[in-house]
N, C-alpha and C. Protein backbone atom coordinates (compact mmCIF):
# COMPACT_ATOMS: atom_id res chain seq x y z
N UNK A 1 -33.73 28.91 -44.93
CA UNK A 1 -34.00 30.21 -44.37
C UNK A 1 -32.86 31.19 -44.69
N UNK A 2 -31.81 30.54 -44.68
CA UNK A 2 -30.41 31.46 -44.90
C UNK A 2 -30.36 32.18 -46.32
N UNK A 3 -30.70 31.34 -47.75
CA UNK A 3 -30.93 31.27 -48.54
C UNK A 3 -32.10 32.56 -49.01
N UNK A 4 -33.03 32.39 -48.03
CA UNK A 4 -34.18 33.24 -48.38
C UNK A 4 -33.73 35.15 -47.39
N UNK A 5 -32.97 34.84 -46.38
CA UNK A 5 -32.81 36.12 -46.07
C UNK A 5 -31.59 37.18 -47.19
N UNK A 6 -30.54 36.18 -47.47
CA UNK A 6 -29.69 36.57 -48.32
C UNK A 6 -30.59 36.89 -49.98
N UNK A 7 -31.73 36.39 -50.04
CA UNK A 7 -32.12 36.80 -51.20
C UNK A 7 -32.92 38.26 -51.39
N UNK A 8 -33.36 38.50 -49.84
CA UNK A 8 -33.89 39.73 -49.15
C UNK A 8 -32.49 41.04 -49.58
N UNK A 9 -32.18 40.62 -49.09
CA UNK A 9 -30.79 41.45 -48.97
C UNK A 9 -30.43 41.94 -50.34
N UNK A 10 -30.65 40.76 -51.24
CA UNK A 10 -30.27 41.16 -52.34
C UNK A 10 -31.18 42.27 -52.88
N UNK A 11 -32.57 41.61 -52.97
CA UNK A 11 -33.61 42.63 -53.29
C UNK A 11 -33.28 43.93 -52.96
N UNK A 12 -33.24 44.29 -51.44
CA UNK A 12 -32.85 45.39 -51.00
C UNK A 12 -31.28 46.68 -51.50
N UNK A 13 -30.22 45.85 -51.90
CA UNK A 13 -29.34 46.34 -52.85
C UNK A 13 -30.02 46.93 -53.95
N UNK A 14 -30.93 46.21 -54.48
CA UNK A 14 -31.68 46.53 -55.68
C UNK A 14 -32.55 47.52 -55.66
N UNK A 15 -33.21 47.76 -54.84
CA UNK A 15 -33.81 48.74 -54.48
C UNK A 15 -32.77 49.82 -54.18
N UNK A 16 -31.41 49.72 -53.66
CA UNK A 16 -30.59 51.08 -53.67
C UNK A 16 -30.49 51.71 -54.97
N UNK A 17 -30.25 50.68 -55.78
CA UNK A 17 -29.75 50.82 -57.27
C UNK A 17 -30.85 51.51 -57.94
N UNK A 18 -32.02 51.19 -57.52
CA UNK A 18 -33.84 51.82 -57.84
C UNK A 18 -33.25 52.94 -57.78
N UNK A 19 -33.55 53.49 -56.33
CA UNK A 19 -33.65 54.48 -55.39
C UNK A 19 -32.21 55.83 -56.23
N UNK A 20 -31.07 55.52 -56.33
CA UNK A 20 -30.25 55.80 -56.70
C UNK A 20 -30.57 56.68 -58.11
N UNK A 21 -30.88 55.55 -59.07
CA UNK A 21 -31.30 55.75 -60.39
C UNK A 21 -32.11 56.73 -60.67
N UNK A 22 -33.19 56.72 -59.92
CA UNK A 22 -34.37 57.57 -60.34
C UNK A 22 -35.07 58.77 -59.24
N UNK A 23 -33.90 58.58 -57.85
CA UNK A 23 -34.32 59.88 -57.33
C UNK A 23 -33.20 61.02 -57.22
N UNK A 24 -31.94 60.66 -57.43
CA UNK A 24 -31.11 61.51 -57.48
C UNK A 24 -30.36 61.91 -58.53
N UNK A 25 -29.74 63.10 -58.97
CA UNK A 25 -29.52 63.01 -60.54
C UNK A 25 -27.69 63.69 -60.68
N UNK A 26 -27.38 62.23 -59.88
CA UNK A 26 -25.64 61.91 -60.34
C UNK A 26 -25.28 61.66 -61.27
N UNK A 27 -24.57 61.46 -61.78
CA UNK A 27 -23.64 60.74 -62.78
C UNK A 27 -24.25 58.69 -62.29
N UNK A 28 -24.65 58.36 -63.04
CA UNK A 28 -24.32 56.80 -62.73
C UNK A 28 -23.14 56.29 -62.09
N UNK A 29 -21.81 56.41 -62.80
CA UNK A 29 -20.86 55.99 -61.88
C UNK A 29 -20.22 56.74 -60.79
N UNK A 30 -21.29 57.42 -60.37
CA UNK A 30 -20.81 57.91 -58.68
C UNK A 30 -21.24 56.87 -57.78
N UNK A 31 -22.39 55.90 -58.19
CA UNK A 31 -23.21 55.01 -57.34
C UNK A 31 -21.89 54.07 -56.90
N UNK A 32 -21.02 53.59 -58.08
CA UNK A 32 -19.79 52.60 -58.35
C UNK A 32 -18.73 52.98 -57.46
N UNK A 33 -18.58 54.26 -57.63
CA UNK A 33 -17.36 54.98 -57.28
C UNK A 33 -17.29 54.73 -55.58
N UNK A 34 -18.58 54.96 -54.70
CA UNK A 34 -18.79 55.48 -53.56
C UNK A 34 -19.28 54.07 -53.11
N UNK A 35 -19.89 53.08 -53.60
CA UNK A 35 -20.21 51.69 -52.90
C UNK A 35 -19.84 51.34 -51.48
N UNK A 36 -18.46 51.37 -52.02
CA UNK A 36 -17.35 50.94 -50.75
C UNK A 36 -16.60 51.75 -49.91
N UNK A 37 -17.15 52.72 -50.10
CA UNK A 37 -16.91 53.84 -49.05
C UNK A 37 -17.42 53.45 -47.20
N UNK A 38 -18.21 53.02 -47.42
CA UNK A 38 -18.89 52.83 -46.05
C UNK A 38 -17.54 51.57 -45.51
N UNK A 39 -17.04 50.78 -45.65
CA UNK A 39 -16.02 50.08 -45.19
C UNK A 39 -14.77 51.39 -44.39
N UNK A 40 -14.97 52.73 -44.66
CA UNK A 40 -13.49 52.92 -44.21
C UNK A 40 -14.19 53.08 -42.25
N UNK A 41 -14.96 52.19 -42.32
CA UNK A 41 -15.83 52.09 -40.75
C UNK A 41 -14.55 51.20 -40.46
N UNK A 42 -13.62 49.95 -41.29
CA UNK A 42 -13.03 49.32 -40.68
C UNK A 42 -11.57 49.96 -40.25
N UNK A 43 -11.30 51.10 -40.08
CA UNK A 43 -10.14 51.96 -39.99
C UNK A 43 -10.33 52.07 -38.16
N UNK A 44 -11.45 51.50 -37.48
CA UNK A 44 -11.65 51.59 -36.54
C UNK A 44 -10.97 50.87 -35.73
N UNK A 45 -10.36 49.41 -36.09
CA UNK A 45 -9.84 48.26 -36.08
C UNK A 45 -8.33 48.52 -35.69
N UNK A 46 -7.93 49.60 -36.11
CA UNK A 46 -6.60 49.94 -35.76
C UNK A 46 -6.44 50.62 -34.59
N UNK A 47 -7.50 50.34 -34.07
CA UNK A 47 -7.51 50.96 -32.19
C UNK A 47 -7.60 50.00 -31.92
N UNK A 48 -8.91 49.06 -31.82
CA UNK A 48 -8.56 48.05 -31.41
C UNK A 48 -10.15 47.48 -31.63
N UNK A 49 -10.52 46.21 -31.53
CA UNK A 49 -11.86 45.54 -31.75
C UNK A 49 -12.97 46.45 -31.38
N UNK A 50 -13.07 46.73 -30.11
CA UNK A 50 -14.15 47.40 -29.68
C UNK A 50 -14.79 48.52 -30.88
N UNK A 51 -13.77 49.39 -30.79
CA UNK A 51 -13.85 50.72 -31.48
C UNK A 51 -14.09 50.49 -32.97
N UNK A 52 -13.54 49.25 -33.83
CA UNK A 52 -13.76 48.91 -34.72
C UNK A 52 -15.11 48.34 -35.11
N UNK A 53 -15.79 47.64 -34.00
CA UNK A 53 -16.83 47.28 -34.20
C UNK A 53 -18.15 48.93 -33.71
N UNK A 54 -17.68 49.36 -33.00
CA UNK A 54 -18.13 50.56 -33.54
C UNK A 54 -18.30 51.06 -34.45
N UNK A 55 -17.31 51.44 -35.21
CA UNK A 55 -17.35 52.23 -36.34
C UNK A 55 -17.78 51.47 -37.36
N UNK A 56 -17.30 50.38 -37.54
CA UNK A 56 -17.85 49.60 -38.73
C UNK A 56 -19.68 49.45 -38.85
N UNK A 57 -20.00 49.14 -37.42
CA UNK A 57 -21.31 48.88 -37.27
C UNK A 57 -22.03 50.09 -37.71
N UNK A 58 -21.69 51.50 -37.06
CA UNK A 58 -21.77 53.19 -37.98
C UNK A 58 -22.40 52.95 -39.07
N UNK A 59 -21.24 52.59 -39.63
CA UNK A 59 -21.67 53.31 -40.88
C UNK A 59 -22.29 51.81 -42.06
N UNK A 60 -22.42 50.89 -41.34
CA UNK A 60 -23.24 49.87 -41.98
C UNK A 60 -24.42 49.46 -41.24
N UNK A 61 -25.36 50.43 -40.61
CA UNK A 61 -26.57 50.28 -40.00
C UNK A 61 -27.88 50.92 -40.85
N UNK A 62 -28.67 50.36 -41.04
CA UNK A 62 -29.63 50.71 -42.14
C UNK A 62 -30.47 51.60 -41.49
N UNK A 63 -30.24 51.74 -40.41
CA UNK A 63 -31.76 52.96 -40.12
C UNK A 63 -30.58 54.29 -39.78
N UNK A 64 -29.48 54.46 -39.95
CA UNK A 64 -28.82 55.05 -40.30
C UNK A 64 -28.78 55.82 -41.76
N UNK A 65 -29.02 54.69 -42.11
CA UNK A 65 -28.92 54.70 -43.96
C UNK A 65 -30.57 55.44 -44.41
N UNK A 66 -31.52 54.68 -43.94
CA UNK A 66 -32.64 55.21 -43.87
C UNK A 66 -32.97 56.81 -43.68
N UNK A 67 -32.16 57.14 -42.29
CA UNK A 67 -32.73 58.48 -41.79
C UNK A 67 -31.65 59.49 -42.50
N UNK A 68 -31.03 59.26 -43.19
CA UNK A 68 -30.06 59.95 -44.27
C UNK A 68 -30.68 60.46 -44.74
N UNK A 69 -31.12 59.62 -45.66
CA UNK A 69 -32.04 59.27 -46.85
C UNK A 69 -33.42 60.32 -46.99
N UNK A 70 -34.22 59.78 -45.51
CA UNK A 70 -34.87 60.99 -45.47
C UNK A 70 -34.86 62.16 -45.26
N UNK A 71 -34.10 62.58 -44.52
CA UNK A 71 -33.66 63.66 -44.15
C UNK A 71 -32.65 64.59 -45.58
N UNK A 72 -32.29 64.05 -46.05
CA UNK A 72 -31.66 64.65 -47.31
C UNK A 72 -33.10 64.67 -48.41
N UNK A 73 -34.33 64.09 -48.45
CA UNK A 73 -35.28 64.27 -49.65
C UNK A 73 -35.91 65.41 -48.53
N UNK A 74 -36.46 65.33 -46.78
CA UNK A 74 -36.69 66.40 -46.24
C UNK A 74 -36.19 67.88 -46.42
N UNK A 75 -34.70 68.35 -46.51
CA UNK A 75 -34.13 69.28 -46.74
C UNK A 75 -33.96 69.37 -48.10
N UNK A 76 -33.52 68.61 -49.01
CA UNK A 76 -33.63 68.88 -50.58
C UNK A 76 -32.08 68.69 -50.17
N UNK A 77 -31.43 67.86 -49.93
CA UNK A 77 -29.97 67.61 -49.61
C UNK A 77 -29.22 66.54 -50.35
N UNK A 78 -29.53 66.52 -51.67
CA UNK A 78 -29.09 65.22 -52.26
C UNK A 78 -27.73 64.80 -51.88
N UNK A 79 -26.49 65.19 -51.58
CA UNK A 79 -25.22 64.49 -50.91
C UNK A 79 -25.88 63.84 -49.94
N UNK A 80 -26.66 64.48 -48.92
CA UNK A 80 -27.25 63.51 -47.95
C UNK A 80 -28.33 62.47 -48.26
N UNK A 81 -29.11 62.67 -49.20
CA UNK A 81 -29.47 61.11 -49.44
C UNK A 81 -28.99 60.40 -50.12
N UNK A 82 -27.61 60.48 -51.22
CA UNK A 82 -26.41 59.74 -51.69
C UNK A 82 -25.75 59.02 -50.45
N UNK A 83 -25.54 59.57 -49.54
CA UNK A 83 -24.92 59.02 -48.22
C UNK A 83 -26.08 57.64 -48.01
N UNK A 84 -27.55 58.31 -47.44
CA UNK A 84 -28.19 56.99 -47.12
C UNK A 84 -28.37 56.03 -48.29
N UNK A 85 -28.63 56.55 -48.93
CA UNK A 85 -28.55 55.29 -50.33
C UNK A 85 -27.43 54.20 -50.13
N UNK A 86 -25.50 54.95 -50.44
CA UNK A 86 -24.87 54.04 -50.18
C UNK A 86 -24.64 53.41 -49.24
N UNK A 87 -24.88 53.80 -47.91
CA UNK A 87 -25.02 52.89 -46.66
C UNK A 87 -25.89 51.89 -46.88
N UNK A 88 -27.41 51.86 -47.18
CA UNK A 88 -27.98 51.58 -47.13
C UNK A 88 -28.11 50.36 -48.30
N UNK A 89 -27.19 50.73 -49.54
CA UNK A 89 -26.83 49.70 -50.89
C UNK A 89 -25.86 48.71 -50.10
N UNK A 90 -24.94 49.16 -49.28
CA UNK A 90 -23.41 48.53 -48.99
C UNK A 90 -23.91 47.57 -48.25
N UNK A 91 -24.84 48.01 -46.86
CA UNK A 91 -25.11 47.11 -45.64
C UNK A 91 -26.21 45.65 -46.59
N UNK A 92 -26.39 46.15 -47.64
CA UNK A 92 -27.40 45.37 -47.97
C UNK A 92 -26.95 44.10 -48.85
N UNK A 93 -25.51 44.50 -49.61
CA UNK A 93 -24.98 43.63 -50.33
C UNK A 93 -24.06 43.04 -49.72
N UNK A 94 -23.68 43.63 -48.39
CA UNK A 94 -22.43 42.93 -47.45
C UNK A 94 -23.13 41.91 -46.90
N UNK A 95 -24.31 42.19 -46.39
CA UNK A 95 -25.68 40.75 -45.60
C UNK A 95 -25.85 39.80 -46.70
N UNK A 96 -26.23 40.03 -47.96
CA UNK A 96 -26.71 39.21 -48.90
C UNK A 96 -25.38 37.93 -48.78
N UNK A 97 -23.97 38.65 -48.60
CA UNK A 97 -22.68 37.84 -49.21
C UNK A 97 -22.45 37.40 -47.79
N UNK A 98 -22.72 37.74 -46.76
CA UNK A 98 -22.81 37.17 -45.43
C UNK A 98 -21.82 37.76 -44.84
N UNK A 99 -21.76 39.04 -44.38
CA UNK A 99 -20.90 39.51 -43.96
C UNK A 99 -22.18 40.70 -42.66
N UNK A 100 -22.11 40.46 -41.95
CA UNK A 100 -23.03 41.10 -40.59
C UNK A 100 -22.30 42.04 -40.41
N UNK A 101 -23.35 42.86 -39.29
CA UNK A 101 -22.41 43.65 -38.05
C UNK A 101 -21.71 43.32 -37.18
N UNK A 102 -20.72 43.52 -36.13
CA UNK A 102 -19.79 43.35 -36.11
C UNK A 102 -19.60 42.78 -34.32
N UNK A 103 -19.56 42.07 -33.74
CA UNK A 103 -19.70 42.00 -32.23
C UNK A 103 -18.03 42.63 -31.63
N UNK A 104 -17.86 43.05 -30.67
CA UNK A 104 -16.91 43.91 -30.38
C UNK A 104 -15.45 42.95 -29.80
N UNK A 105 -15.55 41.74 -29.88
CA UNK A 105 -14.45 40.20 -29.57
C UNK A 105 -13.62 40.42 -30.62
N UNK A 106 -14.27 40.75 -31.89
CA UNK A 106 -13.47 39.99 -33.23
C UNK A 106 -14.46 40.25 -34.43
N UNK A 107 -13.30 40.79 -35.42
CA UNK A 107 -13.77 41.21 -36.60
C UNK A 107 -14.64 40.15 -37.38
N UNK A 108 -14.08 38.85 -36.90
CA UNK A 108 -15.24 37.57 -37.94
C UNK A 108 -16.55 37.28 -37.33
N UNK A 109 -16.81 37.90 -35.97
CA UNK A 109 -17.98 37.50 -35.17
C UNK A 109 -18.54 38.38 -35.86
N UNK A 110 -19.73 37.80 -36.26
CA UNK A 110 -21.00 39.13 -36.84
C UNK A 110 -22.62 38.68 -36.67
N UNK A 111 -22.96 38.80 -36.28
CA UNK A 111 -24.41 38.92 -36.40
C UNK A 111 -25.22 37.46 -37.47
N UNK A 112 -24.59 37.73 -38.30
CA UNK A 112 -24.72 36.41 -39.21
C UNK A 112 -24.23 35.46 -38.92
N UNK A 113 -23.05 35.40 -37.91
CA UNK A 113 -22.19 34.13 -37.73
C UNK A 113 -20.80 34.57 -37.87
N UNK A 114 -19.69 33.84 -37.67
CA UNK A 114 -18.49 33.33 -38.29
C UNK A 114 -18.07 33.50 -39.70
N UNK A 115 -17.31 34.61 -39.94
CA UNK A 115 -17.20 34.48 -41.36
C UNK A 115 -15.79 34.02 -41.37
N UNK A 116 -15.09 34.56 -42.51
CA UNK A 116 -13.69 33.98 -42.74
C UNK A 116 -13.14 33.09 -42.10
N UNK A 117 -11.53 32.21 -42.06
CA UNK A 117 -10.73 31.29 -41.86
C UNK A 117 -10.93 31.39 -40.20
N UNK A 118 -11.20 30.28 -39.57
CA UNK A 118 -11.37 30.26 -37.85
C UNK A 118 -10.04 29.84 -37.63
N UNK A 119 -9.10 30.49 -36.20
CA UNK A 119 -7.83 29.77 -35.66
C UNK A 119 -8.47 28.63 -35.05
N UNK A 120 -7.32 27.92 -35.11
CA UNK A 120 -7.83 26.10 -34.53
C UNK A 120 -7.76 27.06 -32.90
N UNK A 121 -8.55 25.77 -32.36
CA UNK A 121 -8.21 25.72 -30.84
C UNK A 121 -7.39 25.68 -30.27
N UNK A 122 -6.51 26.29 -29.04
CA UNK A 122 -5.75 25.98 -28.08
C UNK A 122 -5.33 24.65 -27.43
């Protein structure tokens, strides 16, 4: 099952890369440039977990990414559907590689599970 949602995910990246390609008319490597933009959600972290998992969760939520998206082809706002696109590319290739949203304890708790190196027990 893990296997098959991460392959979802992938699809869905792919579809940014679609979406990207053929409805907005950037430069190609702006798609590259801006990918990883949606991470400076983890600048939140330097307050402290809570707030980090806030912000991170922000700007890597797909109906976020979604209502960008529309709302920028609604107004004729292409920066704004570049925005939902890359949210919407980032959250999709961060799930595929197993990296979730964010529970507000700790940056490795996510939605998917446990990611990175666990401290041993007490």
């Amino acid at each position: 099952m893990k296997n098959i949602l991460k392959l979802e995910e992938a699809g869905m990246f792919l579809l940014g890369v679609f979406l990207f390609y053929t409805q907005l008319h950037y430069a190609g490597w702006v798609f590259w440039a801006f990918l990883l933009a949606p991470d400076i959600g983890m600048l939140g972290y330097a307050v402290n977990t809570k707030t980090g998992a806030v912000t991170y969760n922000l700007l890597h939520h797909k109906l976020l990414a979604v209502a960008l998206f529309i709302i920028g082809m609604h107004y004729s706002i292409p920066s704004v559907q570049l925005a939902g696109i890359i949210i919407f590319s980032h959250a999709s290739i961060d799930r595929a590689l197993g990296y979730g949203l964010k529970y507000p304890d700790s940056f490795q708790h996510t939605h998917l599970g446990m990611i990175g190196k666990q401290k041993p027990a007490a």
